[in-house]
Protein backbone atom coordinates (compact mmCIF):
# COMPACT_ATOMS: atom_id res chain seq x y z
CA UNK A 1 109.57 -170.81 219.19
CA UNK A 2 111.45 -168.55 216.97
CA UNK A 3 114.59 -170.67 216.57
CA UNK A 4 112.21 -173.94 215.63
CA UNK A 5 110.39 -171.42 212.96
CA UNK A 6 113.94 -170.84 211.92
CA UNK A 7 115.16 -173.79 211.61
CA UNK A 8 112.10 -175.04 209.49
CA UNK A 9 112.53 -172.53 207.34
CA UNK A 10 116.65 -173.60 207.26
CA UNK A 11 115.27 -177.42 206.45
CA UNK A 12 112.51 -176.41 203.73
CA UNK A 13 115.57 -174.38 201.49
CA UNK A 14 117.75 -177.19 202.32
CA UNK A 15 115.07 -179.81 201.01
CA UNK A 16 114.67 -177.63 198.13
CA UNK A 17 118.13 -177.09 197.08
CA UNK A 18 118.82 -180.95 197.21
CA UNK A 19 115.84 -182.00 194.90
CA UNK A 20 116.52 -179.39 192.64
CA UNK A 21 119.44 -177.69 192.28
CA UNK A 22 121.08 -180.70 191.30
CA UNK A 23 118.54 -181.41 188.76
CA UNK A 24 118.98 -177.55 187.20
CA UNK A 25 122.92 -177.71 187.12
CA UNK A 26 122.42 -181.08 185.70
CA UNK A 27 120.10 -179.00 182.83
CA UNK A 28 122.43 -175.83 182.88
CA UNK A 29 119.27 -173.92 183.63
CA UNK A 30 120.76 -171.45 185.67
CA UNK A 31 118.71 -168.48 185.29
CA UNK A 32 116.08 -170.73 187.28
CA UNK A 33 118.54 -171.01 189.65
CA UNK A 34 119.16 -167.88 190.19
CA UNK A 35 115.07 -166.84 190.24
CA UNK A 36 114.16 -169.53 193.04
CA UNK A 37 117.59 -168.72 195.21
CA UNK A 38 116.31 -164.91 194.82
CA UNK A 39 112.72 -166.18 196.10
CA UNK A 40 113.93 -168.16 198.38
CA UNK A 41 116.40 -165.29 200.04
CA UNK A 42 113.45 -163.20 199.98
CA UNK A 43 111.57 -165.82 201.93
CA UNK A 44 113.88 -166.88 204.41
CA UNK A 45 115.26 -162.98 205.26
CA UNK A 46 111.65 -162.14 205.87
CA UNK A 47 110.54 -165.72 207.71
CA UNK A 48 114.07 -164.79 210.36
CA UNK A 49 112.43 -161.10 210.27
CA UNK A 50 108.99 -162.25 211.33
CA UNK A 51 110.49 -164.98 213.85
CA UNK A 52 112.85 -162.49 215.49
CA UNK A 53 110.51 -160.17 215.77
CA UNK A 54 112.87 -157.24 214.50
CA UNK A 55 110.40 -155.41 212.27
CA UNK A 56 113.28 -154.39 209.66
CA UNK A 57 111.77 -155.24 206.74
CA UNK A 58 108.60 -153.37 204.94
CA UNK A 59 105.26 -154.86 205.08
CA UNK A 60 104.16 -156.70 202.14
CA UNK A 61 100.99 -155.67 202.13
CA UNK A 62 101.71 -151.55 201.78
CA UNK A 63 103.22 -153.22 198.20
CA UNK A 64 100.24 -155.08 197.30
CA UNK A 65 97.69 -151.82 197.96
CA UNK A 66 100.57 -149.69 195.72
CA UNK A 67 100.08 -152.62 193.25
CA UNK A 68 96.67 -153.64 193.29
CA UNK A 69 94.77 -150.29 191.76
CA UNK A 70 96.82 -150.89 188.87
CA UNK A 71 95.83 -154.95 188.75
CA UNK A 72 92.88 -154.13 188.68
CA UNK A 73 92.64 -151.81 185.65
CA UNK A 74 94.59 -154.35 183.84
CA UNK A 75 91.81 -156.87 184.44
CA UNK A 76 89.43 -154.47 183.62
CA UNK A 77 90.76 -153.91 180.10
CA UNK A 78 91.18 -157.62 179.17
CA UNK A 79 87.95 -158.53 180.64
CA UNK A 80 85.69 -160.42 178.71
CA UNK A 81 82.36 -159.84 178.42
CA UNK A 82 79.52 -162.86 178.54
């Protein structure tokens, strides 16, 4: 099981990097590059973290309760009122 969930992941980046990282070098837009291979290495070392079952990596979600107090008083303040 965890080898096919690794190779999916393997053949999704591959897919990706065929459609368009041609199409950015051909644009010279390689900060966009650089953003989606960051993602995308983010994605993949936690997809081989949860497939291996190795627990190395944080949990997302302890980021997302740090995080969300202060998303929320940012939608506070730009919320408009009906």
């Amino acid at each position: 099981m965890s080898s096919l969930l690794i190779c999916f992941l393997l053949l999704l980046i591959s897919l990706f990097a065929v459609l368009e990282v041609r199409r950015s070098l051909k644009n010279r837009e390689f900060k966009e590059i650089i953003i989606a291979s960051l993602f995308l290495l983010l994605g993949l070392s936690y997809g081989i973290d949860y497939a291996m079952d190795w627990k190395v990596l944080p949990n997302p979600s302890s980021v997302i309760t740090i995080v969300k107090p202060v998303s929320q008083a940012f939608d506070r303040f730009f919320e408009v009122n009906k």
